[in-house]
Structures are given as C-alpha cells and as structure tokens.
PDB file of N, CA and C in Angstrom:
ATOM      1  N   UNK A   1       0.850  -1.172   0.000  1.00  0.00           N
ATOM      2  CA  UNK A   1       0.000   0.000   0.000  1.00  0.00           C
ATOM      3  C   UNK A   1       0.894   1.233   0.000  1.00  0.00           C
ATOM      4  N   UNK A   2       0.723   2.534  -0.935  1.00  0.00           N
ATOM      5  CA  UNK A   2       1.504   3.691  -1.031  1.00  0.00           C
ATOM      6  C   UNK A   2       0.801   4.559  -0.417  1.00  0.00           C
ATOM      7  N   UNK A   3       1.238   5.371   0.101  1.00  0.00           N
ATOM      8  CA  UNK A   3       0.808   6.853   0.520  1.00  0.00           C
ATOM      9  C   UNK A   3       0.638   7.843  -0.256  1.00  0.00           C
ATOM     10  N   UNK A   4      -0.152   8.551  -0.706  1.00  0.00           N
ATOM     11  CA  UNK A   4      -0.109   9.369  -1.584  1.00  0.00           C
ATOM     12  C   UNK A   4       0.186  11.192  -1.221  1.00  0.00           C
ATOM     13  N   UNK A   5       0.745  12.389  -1.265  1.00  0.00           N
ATOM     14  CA  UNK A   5       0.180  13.447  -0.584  1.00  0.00           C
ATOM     15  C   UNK A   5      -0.315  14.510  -1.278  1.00  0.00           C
ATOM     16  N   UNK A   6      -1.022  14.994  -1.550  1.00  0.00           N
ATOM     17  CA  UNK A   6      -1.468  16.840  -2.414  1.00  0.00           C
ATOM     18  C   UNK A   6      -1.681  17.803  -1.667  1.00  0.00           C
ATOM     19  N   UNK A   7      -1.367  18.327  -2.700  1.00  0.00           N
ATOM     20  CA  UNK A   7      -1.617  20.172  -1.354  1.00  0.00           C
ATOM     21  C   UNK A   7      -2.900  20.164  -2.036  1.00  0.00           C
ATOM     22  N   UNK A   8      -3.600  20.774  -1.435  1.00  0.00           N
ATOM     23  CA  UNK A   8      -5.320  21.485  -1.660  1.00  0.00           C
ATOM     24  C   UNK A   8      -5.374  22.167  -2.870  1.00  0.00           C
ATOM     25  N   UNK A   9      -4.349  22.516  -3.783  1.00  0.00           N
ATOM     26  CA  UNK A   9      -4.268  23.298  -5.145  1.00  0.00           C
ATOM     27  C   UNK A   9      -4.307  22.137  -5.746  1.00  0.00           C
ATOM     28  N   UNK A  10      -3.315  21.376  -5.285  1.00  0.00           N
ATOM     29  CA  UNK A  10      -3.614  20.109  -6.492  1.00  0.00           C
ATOM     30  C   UNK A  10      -4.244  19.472  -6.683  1.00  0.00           C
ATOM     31  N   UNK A  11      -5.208  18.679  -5.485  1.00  0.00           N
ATOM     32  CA  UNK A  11      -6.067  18.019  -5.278  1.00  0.00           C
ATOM     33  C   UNK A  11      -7.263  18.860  -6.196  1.00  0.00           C
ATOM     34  N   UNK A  12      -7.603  20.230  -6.111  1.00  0.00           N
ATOM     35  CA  UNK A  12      -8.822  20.714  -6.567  1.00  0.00           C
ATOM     36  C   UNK A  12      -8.503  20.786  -7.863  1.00  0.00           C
ATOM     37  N   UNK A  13      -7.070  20.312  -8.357  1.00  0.00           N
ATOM     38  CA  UNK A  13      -7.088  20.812  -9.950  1.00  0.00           C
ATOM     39  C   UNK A  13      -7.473  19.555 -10.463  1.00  0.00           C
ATOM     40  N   UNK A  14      -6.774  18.527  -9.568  1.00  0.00           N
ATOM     41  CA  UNK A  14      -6.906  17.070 -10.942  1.00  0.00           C
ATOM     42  C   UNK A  14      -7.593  15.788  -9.009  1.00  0.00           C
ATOM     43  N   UNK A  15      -9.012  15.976  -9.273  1.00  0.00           N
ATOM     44  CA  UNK A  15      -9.572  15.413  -7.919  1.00  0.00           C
ATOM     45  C   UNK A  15      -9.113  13.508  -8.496  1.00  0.00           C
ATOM     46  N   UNK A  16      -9.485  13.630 -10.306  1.00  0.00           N
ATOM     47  CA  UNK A  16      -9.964  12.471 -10.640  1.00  0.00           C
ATOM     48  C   UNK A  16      -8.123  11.493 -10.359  1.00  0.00           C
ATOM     49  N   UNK A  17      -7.002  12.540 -10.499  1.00  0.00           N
ATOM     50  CA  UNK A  17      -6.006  11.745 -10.152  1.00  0.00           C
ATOM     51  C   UNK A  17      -5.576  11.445  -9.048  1.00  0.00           C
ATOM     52  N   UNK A  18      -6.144  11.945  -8.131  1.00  0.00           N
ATOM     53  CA  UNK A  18      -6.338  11.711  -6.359  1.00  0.00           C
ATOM     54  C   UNK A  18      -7.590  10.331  -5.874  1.00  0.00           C
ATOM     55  N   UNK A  19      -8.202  10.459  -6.815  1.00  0.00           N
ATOM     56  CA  UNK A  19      -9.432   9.114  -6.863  1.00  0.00           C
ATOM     57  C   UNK A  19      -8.277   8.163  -7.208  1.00  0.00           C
ATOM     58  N   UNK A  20      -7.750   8.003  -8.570  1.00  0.00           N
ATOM     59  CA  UNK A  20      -7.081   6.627  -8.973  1.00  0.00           C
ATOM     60  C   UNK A  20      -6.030   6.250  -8.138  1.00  0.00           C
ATOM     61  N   UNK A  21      -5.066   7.428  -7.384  1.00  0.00           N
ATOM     62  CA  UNK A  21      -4.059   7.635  -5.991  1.00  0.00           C
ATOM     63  C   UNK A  21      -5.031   6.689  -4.905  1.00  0.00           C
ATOM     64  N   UNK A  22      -5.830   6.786  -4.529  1.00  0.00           N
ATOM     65  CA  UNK A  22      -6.542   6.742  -3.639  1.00  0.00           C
ATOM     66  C   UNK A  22      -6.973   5.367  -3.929  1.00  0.00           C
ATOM     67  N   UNK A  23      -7.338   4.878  -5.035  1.00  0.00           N
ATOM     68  CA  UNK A  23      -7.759   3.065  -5.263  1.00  0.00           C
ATOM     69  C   UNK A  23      -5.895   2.254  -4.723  1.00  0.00           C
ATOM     70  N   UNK A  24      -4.983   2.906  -4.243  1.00  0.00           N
ATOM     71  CA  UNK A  24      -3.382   2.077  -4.154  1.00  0.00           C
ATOM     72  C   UNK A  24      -3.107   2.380  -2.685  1.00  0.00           C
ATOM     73  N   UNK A  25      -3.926   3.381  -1.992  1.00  0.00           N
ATOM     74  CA  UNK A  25      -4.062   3.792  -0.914  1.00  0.00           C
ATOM     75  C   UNK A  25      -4.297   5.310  -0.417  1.00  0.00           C
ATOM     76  N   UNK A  26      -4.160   5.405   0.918  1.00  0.00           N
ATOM     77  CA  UNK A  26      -4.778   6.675   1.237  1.00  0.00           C
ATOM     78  C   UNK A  26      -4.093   8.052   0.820  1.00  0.00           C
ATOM     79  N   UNK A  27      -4.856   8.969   0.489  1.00  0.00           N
ATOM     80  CA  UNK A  27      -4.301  10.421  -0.432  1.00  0.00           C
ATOM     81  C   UNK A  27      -4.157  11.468   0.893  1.00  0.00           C
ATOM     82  N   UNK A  28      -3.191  11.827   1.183  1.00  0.00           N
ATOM     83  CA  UNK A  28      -2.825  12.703   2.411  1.00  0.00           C
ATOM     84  C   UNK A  28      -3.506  13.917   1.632  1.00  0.00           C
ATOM     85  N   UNK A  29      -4.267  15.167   2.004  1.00  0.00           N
ATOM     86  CA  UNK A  29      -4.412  16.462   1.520  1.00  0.00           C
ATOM     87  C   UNK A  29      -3.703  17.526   2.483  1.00  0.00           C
ATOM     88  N   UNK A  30      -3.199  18.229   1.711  1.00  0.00           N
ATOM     89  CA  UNK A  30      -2.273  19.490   2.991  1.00  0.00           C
ATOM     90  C   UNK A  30      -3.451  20.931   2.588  1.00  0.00           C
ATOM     91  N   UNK A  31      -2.806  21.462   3.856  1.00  0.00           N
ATOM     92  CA  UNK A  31      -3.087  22.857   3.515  1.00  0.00           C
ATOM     93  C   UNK A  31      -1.706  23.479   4.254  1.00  0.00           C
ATOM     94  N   UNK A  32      -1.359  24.313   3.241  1.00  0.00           N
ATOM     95  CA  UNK A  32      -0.135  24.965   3.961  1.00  0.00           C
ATOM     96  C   UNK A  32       1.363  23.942   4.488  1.00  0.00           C
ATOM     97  N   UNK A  33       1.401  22.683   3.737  1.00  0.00           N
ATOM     98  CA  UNK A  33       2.231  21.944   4.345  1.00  0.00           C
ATOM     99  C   UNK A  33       2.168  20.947   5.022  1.00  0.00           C
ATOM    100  N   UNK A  34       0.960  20.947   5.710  1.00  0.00           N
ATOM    101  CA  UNK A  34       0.296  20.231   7.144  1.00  0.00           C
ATOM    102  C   UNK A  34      -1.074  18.962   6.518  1.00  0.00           C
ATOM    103  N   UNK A  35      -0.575  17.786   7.185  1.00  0.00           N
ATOM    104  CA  UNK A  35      -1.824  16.854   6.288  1.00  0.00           C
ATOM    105  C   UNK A  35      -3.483  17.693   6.854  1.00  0.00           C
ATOM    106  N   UNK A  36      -4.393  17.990   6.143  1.00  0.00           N
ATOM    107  CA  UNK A  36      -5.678  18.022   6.959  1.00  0.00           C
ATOM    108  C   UNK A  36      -6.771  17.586   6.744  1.00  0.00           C
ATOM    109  N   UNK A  37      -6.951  16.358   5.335  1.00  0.00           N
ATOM    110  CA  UNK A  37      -7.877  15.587   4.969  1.00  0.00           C
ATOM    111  C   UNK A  37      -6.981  14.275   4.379  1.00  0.00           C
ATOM    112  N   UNK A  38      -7.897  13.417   4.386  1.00  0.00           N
ATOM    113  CA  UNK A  38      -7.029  11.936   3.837  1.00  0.00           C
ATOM    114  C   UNK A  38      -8.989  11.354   3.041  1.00  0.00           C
ATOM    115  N   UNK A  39      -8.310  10.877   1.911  1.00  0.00           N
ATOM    116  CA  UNK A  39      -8.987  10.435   1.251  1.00  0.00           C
ATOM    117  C   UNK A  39      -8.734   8.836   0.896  1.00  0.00           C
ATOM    118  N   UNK A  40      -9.660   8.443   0.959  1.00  0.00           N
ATOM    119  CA  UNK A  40      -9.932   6.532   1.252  1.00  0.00           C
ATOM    120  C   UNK A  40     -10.832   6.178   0.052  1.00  0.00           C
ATOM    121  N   UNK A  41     -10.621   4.806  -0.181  1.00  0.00           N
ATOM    122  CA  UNK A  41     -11.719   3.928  -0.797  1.00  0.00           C
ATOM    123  C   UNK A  41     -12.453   3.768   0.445  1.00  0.00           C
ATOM    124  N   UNK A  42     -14.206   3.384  -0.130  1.00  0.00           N
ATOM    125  CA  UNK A  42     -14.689   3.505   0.866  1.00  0.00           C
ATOM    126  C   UNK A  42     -14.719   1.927   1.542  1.00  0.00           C
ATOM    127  N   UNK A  43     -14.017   1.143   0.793  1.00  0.00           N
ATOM    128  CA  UNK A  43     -14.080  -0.012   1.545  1.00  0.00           C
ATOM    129  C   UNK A  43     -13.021   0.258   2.695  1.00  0.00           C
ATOM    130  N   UNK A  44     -11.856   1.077   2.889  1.00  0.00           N
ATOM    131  CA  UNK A  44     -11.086   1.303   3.347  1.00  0.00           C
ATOM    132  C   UNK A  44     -11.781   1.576   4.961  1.00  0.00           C
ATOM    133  N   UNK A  45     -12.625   2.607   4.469  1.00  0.00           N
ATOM    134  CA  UNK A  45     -13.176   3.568   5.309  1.00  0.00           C
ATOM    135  C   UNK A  45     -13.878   2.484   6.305  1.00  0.00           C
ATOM    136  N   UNK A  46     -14.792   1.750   5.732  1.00  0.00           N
ATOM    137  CA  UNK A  46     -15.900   0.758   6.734  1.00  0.00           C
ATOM    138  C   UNK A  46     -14.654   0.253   7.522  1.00  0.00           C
ATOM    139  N   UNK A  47     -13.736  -0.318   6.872  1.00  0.00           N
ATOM    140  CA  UNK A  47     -12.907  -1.128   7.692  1.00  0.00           C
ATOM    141  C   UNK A  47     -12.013  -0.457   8.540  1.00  0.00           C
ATOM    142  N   UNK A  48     -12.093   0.484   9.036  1.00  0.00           N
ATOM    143  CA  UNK A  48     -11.335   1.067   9.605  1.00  0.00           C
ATOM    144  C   UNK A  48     -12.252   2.216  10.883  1.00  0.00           C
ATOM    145  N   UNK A  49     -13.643   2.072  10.619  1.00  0.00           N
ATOM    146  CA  UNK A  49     -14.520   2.441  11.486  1.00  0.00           C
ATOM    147  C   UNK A  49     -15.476   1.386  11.779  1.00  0.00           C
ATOM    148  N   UNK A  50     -14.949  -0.328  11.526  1.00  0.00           N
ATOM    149  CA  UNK A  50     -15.344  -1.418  12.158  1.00  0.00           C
ATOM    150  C   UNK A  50     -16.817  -1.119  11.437  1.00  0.00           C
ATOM    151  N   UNK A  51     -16.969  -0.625  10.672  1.00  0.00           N
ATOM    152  CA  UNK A  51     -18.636  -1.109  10.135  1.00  0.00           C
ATOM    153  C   UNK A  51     -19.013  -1.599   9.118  1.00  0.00           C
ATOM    154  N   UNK A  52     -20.263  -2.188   8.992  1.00  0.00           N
ATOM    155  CA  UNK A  52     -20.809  -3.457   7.708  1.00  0.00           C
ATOM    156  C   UNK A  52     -20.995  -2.558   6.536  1.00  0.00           C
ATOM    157  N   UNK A  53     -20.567  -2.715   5.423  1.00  0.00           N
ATOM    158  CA  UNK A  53     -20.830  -2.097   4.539  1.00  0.00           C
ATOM    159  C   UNK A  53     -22.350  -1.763   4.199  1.00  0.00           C
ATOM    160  N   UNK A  54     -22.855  -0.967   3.525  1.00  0.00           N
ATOM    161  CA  UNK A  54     -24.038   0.467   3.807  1.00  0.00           C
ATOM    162  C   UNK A  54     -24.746   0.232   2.608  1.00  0.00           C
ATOM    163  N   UNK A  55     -25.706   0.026   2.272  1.00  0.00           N
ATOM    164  CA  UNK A  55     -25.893   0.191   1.239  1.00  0.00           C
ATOM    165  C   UNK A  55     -26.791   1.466   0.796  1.00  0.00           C
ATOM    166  N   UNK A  56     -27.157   2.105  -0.348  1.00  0.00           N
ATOM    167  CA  UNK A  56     -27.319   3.075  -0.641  1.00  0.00           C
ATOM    168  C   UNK A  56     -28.706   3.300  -0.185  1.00  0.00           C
ATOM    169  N   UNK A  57     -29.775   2.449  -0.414  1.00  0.00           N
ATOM    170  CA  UNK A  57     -30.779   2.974   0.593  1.00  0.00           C
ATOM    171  C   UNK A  57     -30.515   2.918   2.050  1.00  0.00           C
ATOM    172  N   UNK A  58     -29.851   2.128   2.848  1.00  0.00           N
ATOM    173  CA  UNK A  58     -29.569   1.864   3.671  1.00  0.00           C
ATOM    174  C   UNK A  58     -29.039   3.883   4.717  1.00  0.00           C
ATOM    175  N   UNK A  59     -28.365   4.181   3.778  1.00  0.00           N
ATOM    176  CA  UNK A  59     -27.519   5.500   3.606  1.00  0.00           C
ATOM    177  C   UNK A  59     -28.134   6.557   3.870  1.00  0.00           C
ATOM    178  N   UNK A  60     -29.197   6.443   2.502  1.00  0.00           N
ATOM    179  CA  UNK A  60     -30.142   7.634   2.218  1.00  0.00           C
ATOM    180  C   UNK A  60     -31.228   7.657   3.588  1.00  0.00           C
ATOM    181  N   UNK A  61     -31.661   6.603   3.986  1.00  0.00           N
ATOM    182  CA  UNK A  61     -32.823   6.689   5.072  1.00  0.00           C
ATOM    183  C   UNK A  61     -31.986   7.093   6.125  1.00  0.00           C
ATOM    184  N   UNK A  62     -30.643   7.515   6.455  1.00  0.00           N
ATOM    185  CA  UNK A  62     -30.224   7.707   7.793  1.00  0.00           C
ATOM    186  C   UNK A  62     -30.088   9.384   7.308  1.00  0.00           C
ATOM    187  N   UNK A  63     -30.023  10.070   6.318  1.00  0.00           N
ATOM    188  CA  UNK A  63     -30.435  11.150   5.777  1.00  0.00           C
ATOM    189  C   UNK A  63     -31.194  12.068   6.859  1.00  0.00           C
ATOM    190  N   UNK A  64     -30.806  13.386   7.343  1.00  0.00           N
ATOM    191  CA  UNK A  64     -31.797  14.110   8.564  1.00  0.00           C
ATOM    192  C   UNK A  64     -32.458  14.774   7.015  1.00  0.00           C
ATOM    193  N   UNK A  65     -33.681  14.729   7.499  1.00  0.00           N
ATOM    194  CA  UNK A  65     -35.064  15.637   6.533  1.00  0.00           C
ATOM    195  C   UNK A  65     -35.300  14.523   5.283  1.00  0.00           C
ATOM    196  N   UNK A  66     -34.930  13.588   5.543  1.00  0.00           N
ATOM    197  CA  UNK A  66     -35.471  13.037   4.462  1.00  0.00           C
ATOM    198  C   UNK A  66     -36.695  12.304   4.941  1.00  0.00           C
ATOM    199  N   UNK A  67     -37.146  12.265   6.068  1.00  0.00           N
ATOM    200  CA  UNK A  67     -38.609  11.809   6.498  1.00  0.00           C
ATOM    201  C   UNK A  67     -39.884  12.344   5.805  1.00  0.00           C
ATOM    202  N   UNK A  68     -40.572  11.278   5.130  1.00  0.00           N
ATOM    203  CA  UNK A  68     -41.693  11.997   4.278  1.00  0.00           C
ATOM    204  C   UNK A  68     -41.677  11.829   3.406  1.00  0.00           C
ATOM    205  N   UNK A  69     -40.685  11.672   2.667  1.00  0.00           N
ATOM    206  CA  UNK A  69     -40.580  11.619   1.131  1.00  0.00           C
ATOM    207  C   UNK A  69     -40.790  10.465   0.186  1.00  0.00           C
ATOM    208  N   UNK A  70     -41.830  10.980  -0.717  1.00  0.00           N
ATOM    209  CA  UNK A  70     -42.241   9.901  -1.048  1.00  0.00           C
ATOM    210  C   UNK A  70     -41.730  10.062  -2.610  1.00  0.00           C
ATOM    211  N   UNK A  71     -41.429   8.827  -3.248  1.00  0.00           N
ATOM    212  CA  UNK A  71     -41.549   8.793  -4.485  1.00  0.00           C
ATOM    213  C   UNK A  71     -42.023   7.803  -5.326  1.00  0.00           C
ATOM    214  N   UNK A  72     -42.034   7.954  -6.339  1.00  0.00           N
ATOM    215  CA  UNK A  72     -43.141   7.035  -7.332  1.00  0.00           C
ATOM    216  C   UNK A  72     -42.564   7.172  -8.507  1.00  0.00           C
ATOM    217  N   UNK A  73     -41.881   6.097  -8.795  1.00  0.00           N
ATOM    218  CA  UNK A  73     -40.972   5.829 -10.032  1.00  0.00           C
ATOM    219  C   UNK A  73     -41.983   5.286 -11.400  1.00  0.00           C
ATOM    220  N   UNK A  74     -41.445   6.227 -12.619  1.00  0.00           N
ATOM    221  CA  UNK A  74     -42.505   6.246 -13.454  1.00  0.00           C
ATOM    222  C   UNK A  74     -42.595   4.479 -13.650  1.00  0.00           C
ATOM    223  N   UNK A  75     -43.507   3.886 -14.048  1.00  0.00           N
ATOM    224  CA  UNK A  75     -43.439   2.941 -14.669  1.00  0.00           C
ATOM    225  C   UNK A  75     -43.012   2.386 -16.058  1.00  0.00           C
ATOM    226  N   UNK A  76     -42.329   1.582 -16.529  1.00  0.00           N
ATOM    227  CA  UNK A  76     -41.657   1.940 -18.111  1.00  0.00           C
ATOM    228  C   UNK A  76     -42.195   0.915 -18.698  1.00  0.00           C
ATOM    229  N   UNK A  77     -43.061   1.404 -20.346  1.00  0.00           N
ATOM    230  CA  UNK A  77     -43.662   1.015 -20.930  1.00  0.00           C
ATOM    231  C   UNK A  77     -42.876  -0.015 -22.184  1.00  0.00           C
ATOM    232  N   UNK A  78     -42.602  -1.063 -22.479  1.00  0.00           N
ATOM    233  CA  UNK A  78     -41.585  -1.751 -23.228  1.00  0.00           C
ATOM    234  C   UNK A  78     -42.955  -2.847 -24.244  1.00  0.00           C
ATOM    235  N   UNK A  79     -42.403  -2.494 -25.392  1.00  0.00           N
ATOM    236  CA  UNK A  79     -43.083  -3.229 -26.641  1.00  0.00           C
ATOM    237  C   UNK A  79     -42.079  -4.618 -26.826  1.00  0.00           C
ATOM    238  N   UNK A  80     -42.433  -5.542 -26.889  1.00  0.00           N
ATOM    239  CA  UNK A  80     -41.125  -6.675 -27.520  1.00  0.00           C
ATOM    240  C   UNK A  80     -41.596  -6.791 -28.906  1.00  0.00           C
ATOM    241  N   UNK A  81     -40.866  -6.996 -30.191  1.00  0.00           N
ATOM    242  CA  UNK A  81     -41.575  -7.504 -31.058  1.00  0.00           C
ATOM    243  C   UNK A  81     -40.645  -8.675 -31.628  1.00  0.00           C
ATOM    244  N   UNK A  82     -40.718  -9.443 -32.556  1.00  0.00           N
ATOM    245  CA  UNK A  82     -40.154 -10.513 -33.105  1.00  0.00           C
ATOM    246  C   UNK A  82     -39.220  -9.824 -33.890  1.00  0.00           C
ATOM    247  N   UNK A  83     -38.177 -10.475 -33.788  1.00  0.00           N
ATOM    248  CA  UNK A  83     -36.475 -10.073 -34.567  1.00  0.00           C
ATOM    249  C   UNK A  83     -37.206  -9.868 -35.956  1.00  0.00           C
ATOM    250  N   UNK A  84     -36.581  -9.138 -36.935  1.00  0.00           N
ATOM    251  CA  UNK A  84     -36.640  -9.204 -38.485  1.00  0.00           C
ATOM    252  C   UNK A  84     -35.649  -9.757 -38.648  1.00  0.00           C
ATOM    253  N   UNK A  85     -35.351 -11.229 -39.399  1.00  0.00           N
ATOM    254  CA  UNK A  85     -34.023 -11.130 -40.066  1.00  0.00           C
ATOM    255  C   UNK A  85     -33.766 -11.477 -41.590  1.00  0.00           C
ATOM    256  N   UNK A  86     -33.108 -10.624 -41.858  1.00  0.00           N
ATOM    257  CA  UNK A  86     -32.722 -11.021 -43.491  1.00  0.00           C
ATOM    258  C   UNK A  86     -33.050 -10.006 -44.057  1.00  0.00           C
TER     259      UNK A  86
END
C-alpha cells in the first residue's frame, strides 16, 4: 500500500487523479504543508470504522429531513416484437 500526498491546489485541480491515488491507498491532503484531509476507498473507510458495509438505501434513510418523502418511479412502458431477419 503507497501513501499518496497533495496540497489542496492540487487536489482541486486534478480530484480524478487523487481518486485513482486513492484506489493504491490513502491520499494525504495538505493545507499549507500540514496533512488536513485523507482520502480513502470507501471499503477502506468501513474497515477502519469497524462497520458493515451500507448500502445506498440503507444510507439515504439515515439522511436528517429526508422523512416523508415519497416517491413514485414512473413505470416503463416496453413493446417486444419478433427479430426481423434477413
């Protein structure tokens, strides 16, 4: 596993090469010299705050204000017809 480090200029210029840094291990962020964010895979992350991986509704319902909300996903209308071939 490598360490990666960026200063906060670099990180905000190229985030997506701090993501692929970050799949080999954790991305130190500086400000001024000094580490003050670290960026993880998030499998990294569960494992390292001992918890079961989350899943995305799982996520969203722990959401503050999201009580209430309802939604209603359109229904999608699909024709099949028989292949043409030749």
């Amino acid at each position: 596993m490598s360490i990666h480090t960026y200063s906060s200029r670099d990180f905000t210029r190229d985030v997506s090469k701090a993501k692929r840094a970050a799949a080999e291990g954790p991305v130190f962020i500086t400000d001024r010299g000094r580490p003050a964010f670290a960026l993880l895979k998030i499998e990294d992350y569960y494992h390292l705050a001992g918890q079961k991986r989350v899943s995305l509704l799982e996520l969203m319902d722990g959401l503050k204000g999201g009580e209430g909300f309802e939604f209603d996903a359109p229904s999608l209308q699909v024709e099949l017809r028989q292949a043409e071939l030749g």
